[in-house]
N, C-alpha and C. Protein backbone atom coordinates (compact mmCIF):
# COMPACT_ATOMS: atom_id res chain seq x y z
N UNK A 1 0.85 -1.18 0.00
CA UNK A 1 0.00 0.00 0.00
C UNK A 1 0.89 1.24 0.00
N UNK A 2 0.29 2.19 -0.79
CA UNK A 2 1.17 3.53 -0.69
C UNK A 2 1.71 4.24 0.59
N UNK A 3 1.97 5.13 1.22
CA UNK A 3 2.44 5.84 1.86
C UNK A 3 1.50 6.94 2.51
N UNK A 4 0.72 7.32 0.68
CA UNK A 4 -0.13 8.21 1.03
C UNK A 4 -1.76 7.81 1.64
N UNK A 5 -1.87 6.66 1.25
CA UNK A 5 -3.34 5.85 1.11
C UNK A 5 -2.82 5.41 2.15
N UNK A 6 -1.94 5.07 3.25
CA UNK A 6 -2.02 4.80 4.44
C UNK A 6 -1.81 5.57 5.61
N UNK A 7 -1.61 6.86 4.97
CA UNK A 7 -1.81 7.92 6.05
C UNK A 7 -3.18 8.19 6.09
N UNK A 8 -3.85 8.68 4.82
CA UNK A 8 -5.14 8.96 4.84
C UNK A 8 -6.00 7.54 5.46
N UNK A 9 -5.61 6.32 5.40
CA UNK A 9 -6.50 5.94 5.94
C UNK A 9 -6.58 5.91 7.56
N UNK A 10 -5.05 6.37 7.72
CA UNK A 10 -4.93 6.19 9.53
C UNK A 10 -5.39 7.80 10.32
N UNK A 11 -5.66 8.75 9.31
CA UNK A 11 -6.03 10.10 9.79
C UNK A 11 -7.85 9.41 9.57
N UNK A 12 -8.06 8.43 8.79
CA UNK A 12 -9.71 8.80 9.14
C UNK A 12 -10.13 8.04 9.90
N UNK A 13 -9.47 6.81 10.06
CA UNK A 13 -9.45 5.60 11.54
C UNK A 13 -9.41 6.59 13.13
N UNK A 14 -8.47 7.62 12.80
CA UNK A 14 -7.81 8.26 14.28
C UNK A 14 -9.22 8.84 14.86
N UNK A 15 -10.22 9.37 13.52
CA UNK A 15 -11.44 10.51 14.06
C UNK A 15 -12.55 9.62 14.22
N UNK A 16 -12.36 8.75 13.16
CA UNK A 16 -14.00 7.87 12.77
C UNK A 16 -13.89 6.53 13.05
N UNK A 17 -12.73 5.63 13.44
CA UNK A 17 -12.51 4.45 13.30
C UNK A 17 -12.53 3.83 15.08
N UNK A 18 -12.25 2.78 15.18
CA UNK A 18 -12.22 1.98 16.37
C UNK A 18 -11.25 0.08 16.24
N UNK A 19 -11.05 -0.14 16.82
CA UNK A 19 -10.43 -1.55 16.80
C UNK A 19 -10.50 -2.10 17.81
N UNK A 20 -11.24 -3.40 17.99
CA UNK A 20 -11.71 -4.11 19.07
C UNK A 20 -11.66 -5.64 18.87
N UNK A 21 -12.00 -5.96 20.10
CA UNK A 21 -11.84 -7.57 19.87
C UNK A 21 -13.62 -8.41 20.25
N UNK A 22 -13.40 -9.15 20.24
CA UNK A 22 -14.86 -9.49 20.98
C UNK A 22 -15.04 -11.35 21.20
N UNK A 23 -15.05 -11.43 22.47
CA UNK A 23 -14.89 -13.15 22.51
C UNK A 23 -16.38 -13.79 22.57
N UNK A 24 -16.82 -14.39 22.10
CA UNK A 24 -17.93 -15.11 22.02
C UNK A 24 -18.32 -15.86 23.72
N UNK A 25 -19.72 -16.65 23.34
CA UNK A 25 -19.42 -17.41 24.43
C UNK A 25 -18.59 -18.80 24.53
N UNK A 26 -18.64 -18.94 23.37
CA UNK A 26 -18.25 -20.25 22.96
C UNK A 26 -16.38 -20.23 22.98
N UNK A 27 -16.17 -18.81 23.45
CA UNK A 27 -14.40 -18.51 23.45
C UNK A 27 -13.85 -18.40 22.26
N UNK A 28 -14.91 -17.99 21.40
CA UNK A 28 -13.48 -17.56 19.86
C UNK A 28 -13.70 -16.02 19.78
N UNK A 29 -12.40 -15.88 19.57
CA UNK A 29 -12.18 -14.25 19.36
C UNK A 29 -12.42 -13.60 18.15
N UNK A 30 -12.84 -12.68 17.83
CA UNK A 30 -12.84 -11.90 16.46
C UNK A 30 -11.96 -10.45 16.76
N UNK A 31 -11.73 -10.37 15.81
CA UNK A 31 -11.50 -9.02 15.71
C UNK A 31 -11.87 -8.13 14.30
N UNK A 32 -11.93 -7.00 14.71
CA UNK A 32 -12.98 -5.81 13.98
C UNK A 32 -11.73 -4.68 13.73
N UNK A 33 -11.60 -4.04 12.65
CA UNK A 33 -11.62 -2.72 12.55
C UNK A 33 -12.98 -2.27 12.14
N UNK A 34 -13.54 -0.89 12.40
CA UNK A 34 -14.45 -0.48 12.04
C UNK A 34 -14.13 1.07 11.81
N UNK A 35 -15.76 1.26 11.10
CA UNK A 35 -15.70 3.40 11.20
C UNK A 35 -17.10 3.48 10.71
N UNK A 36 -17.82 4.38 11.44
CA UNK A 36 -19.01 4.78 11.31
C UNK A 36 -19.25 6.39 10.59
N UNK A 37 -20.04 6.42 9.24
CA UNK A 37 -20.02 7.73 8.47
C UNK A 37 -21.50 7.94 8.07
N UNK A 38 -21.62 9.13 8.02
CA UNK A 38 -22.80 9.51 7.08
C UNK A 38 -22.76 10.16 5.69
N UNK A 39 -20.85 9.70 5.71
CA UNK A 39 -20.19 10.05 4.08
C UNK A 39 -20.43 8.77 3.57
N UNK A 40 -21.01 8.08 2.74
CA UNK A 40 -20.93 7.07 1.84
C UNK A 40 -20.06 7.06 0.89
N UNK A 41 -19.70 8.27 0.28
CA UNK A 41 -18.34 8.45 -0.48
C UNK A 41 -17.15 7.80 -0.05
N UNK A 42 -16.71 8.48 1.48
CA UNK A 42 -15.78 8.13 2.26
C UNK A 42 -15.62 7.02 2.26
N UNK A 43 -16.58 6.24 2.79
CA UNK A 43 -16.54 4.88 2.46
C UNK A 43 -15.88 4.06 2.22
N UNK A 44 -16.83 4.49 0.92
CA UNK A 44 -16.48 3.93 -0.57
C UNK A 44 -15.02 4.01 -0.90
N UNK A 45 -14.17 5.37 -0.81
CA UNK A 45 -12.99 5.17 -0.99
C UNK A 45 -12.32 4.62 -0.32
N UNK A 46 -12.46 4.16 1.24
CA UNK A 46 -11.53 3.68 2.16
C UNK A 46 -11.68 2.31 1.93
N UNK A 47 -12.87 1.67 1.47
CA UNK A 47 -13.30 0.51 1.01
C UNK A 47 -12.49 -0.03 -0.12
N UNK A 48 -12.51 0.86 -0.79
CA UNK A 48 -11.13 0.41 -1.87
C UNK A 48 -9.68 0.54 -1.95
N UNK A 49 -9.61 0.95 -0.89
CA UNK A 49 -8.06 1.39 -0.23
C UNK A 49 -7.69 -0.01 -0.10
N UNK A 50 -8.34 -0.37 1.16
CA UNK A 50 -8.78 -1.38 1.79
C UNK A 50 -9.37 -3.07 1.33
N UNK A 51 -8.33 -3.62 0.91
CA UNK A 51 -9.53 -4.77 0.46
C UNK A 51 -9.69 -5.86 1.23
N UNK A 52 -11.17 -6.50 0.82
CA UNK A 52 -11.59 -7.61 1.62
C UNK A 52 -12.52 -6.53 2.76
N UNK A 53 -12.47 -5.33 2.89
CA UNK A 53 -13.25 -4.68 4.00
C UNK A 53 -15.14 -5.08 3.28
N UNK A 54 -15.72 -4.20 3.97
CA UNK A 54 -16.86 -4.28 3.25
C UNK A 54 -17.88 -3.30 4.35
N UNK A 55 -18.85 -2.50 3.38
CA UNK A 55 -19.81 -1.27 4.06
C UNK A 55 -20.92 -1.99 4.24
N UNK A 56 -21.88 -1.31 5.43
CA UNK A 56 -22.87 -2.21 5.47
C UNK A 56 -23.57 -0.76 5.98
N UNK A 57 -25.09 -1.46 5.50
CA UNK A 57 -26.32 -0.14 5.77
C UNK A 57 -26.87 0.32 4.77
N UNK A 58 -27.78 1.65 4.56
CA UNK A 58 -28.00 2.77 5.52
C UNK A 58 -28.59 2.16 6.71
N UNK A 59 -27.99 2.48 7.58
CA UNK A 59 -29.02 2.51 8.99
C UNK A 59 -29.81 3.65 8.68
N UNK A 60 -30.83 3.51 9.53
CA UNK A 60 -32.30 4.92 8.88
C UNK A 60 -32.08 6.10 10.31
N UNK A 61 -32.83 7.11 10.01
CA UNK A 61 -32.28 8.21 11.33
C UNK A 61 -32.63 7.97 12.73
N UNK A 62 -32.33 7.60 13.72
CA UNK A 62 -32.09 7.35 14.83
C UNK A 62 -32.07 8.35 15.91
N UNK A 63 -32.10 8.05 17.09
CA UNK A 63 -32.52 9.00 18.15
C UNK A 63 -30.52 8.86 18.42
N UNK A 64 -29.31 9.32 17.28
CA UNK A 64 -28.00 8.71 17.96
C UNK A 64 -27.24 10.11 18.16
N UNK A 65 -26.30 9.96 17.94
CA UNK A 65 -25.13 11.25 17.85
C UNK A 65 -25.56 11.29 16.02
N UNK A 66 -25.95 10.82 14.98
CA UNK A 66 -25.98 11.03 13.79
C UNK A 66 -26.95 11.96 13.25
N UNK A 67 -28.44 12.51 14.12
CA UNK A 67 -28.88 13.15 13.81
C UNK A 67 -29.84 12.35 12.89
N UNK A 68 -30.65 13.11 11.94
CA UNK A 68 -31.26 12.64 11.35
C UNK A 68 -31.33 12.22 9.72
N UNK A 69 -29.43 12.00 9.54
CA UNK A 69 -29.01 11.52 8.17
C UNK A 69 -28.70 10.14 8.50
N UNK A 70 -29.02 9.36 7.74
CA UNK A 70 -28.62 7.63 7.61
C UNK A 70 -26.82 7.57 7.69
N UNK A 71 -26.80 6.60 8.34
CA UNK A 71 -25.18 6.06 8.15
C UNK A 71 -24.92 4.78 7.88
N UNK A 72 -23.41 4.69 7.34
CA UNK A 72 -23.20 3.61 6.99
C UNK A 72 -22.19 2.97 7.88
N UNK A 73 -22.15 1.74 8.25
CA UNK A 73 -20.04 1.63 8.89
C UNK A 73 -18.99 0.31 7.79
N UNK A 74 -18.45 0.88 7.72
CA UNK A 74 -17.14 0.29 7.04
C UNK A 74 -16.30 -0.98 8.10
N UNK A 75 -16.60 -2.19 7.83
CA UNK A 75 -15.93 -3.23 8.51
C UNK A 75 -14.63 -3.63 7.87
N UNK A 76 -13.83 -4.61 8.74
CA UNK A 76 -12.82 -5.25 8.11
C UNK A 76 -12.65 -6.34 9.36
N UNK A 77 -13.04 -7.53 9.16
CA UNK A 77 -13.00 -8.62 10.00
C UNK A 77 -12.01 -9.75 9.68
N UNK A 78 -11.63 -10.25 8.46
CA UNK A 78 -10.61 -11.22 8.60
C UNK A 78 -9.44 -10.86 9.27
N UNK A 79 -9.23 -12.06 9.91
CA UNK A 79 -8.37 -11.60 11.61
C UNK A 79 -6.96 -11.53 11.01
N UNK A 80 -6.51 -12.33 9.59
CA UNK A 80 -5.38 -11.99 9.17
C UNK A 80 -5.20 -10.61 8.96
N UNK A 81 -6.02 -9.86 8.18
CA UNK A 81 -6.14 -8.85 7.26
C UNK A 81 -6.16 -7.42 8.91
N UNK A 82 -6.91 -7.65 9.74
CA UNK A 82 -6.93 -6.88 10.53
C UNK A 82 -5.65 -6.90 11.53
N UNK A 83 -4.92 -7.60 11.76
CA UNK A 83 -3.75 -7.42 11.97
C UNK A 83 -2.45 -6.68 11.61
N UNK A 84 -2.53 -7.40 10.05
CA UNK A 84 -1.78 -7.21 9.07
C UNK A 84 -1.83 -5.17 8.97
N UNK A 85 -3.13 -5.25 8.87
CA UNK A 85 -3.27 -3.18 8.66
C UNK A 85 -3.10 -2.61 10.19
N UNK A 86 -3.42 -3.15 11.20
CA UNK A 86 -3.02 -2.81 12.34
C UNK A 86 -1.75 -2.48 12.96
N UNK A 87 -1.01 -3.68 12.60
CA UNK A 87 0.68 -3.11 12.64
C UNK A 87 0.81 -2.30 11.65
N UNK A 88 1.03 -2.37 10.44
CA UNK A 88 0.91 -0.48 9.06
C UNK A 88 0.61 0.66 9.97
N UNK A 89 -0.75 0.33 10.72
CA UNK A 89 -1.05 2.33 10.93
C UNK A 89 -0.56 2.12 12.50
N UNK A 90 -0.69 1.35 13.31
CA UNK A 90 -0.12 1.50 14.98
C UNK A 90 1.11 2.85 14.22
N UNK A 91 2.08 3.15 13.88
CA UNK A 91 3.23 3.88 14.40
C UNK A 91 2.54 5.67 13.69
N UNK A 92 1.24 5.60 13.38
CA UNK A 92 0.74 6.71 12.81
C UNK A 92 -0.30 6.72 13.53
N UNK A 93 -0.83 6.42 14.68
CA UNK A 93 -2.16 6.54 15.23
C UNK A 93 -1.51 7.54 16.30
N UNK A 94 -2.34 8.29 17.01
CA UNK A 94 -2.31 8.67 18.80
C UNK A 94 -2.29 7.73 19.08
N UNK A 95 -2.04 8.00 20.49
CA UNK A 95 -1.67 7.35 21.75
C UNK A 95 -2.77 6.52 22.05
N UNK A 96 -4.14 7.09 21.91
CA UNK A 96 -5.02 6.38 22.51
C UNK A 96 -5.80 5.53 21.57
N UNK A 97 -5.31 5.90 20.39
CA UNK A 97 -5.85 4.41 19.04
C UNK A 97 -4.56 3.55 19.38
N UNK A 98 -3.59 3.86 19.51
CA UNK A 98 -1.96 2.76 19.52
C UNK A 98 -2.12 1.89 20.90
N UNK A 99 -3.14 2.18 21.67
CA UNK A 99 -3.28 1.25 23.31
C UNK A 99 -4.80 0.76 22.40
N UNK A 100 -5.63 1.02 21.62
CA UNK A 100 -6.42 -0.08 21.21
C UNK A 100 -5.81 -1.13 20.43
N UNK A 101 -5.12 -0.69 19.70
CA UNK A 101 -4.44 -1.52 18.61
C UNK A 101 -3.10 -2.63 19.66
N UNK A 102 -2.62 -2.00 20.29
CA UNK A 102 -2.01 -2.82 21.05
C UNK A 102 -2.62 -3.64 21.87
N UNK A 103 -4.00 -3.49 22.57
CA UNK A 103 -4.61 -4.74 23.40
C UNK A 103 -5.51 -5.57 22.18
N UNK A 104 -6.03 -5.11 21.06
CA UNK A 104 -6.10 -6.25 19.81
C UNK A 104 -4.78 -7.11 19.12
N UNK A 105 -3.44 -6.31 19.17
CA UNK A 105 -2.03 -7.35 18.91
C UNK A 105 -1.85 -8.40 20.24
N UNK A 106 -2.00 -7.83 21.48
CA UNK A 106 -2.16 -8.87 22.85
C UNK A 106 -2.95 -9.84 22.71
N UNK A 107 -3.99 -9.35 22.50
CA UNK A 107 -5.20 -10.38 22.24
C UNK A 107 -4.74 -11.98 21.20
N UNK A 108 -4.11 -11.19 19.86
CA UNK A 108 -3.58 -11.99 18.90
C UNK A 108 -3.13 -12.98 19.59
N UNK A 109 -1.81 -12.66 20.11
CA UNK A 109 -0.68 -13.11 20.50
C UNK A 109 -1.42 -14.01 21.56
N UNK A 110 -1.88 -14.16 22.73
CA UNK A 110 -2.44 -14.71 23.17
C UNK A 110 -3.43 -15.50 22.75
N UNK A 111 -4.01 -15.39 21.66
CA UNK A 111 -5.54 -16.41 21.63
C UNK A 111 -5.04 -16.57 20.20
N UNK A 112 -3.79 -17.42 19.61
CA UNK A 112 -4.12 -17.47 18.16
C UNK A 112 -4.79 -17.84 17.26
N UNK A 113 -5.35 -17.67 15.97
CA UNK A 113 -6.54 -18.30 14.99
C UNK A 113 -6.45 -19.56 14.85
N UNK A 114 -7.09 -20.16 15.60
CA UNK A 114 -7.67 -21.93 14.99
C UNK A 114 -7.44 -21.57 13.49
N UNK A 115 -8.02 -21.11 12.16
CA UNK A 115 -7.14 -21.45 10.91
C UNK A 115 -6.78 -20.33 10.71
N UNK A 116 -5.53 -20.17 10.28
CA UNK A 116 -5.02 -18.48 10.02
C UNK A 116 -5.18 -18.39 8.33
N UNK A 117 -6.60 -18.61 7.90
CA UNK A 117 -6.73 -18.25 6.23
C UNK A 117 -7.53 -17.14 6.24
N UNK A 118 -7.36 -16.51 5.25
CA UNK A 118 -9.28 -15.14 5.01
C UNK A 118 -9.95 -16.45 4.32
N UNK A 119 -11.13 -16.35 4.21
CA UNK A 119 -12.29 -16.62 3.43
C UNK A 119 -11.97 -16.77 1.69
N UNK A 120 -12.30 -17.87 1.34
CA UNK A 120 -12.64 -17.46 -0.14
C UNK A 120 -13.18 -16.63 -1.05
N UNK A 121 -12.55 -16.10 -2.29
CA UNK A 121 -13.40 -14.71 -2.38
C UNK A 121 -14.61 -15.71 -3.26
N UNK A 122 -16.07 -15.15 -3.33
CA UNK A 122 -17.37 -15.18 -3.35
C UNK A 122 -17.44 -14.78 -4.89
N UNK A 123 -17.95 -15.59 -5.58
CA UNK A 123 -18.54 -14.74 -7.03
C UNK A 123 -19.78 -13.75 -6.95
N UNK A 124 -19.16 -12.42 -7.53
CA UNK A 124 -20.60 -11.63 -7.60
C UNK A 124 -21.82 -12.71 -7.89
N UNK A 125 -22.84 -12.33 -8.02
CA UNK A 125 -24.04 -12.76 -7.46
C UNK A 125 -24.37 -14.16 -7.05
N UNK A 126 -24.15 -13.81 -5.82
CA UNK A 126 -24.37 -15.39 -4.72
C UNK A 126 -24.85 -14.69 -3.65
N UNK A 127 -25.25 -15.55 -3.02
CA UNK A 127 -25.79 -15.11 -1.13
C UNK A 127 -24.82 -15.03 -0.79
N UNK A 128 -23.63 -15.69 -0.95
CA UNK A 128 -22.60 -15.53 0.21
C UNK A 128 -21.84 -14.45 -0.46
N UNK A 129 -22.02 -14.08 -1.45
CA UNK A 129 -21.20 -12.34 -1.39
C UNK A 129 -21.89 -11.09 -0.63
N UNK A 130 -23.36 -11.99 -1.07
CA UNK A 130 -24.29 -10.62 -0.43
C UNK A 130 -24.11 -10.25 1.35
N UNK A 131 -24.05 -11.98 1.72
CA UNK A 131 -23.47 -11.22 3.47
C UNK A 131 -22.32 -11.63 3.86
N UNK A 132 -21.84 -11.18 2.86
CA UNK A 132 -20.14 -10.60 2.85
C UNK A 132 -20.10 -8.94 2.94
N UNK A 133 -20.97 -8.50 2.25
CA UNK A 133 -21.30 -7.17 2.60
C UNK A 133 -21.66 -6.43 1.01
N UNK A 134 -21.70 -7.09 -0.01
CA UNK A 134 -21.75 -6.46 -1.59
C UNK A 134 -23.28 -6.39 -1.45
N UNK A 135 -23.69 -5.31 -2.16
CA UNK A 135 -25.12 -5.04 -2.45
C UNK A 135 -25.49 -4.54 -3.88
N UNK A 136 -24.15 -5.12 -4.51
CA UNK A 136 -24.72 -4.68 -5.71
C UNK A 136 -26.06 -5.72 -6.21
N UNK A 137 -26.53 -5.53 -6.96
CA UNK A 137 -28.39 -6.07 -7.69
C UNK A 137 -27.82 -7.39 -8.01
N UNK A 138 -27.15 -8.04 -8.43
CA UNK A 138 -27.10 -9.71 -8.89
C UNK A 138 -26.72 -10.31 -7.40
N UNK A 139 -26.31 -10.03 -6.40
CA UNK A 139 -25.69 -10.36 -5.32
C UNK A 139 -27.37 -10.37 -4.01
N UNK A 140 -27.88 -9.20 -4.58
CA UNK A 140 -29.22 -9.05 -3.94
C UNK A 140 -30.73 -9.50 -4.75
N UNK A 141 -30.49 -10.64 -5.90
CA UNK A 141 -30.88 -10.83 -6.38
C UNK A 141 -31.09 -12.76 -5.88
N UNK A 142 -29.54 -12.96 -6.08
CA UNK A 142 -29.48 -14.08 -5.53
C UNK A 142 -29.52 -14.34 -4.03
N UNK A 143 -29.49 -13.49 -3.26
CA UNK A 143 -30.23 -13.86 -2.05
C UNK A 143 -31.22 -13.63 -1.98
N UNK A 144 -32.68 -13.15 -2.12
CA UNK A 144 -33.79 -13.42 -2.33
C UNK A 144 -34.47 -14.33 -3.28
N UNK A 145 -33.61 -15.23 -3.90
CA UNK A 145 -33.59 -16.46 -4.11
C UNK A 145 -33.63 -17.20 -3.55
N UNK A 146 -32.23 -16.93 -2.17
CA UNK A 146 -31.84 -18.00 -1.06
C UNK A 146 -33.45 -17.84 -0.11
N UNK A 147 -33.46 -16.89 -0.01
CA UNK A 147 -34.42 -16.82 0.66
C UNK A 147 -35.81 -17.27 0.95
N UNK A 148 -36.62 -16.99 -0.54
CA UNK A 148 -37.63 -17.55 -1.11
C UNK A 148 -37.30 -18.88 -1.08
N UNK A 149 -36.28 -19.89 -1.21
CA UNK A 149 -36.51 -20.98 -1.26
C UNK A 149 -36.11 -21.70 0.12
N UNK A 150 -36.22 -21.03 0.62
CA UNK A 150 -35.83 -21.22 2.15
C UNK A 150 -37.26 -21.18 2.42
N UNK A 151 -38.03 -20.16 2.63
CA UNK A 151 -39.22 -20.10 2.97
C UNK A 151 -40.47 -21.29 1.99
N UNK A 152 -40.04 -21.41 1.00
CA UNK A 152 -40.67 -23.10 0.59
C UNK A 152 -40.05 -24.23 1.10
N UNK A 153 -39.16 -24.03 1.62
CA UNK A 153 -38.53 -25.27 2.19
C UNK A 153 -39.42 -25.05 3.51
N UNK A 154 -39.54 -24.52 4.12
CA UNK A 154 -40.06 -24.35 5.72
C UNK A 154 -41.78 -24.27 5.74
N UNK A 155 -41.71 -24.19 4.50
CA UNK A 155 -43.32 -23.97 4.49
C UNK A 155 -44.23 -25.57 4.36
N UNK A 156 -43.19 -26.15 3.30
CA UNK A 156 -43.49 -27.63 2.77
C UNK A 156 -43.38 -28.53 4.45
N UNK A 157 -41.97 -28.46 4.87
CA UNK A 157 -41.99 -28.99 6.26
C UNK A 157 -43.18 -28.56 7.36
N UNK A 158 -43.93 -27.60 7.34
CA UNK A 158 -44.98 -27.44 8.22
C UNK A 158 -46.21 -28.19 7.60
N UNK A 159 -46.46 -28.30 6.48
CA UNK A 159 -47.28 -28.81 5.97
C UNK A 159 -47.57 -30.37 6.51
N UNK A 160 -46.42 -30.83 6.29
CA UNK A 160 -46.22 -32.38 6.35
C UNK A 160 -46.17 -32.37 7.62
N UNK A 161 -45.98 -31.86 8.49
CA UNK A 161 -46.34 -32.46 10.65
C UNK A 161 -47.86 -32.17 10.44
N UNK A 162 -48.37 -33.41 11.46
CA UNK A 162 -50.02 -33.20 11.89
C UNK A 162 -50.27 -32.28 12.58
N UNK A 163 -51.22 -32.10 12.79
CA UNK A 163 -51.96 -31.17 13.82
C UNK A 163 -52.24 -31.91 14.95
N UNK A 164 -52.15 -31.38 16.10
CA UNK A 164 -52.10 -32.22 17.26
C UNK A 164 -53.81 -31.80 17.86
């Protein structure tokens, strides 16, 4: 990655971004970069800075700090990939993003990935691109496919139990 595309992305992480971990109950760890906008542009470009991330939303207007414009947030969850950009911007963050980023490298280091791969990438239009986070129309096309035939599948199975 450039020099410049990784400053800009660590000046918009520093205002808008966060990095966290989160253990299940079941004890597996994830980890998250995130950033919450009501720029969709922004996004969009950090999204392509960025690959493998993915935007999700509009959320609709809310009683939040956002007021009454929709937002979107920008994820990046493969635990390789969030590492990997985590050490890049740690020596360009403040102090107080470089102690998040450092108790998500602790975390690493301590709890390592049962498989250390990303995901396969997904062919545009499938369900599993669509909640991967793509919304383009063939991707949201074929999950309301998945869907609809999900709901004949569940519908046929109610049919066939008696009535008690």
């Amino acid at each position: 990655m450039k020099s410049d595309d990784l400053a800009w992305i660590a000046g918009f992480l520093e205002g808008e971004g966060y990095f966290v971990t989160h253990t299940s109950k079941r004890g597996y760890v994830r980890m998250r970069i995130g950033a919450t906008s009501t720029d969709l542009d922004v996004l969009q470009h950090l999204q392509r800075l960025v690959p493998r991330s993915c935007i999700q939303g509009p959320y609709g207007p809310t009683r939040t700090s956002y007021g009454t414009k929709p937002h979107w947030k920008w994820i990046l969850h493969p635990r390789i990939l969030v590492i990997e950009l985590a050490r890049e911007l740690r020596p360009l963050m403040g102090s107080r993003r470089q102690g998040q980023i450092d108790a998500l490298l602790q975390m690493h280091a301590a709890h390592p990935a049962a498989r250390n791969r990303t995901p396969s990438p997904a062919e545009h239009g499938t369900a599993t691109r669509y909640r991967r986070g793509c919304r383009c129309e063939s991707c949201r096309t074929a999950e309301r496919f998945y869907q609809r035939k999900r709901r004949a599948i569940r519908k046929a199975l109610r049919a066939d139990v008696p009535a008690i």
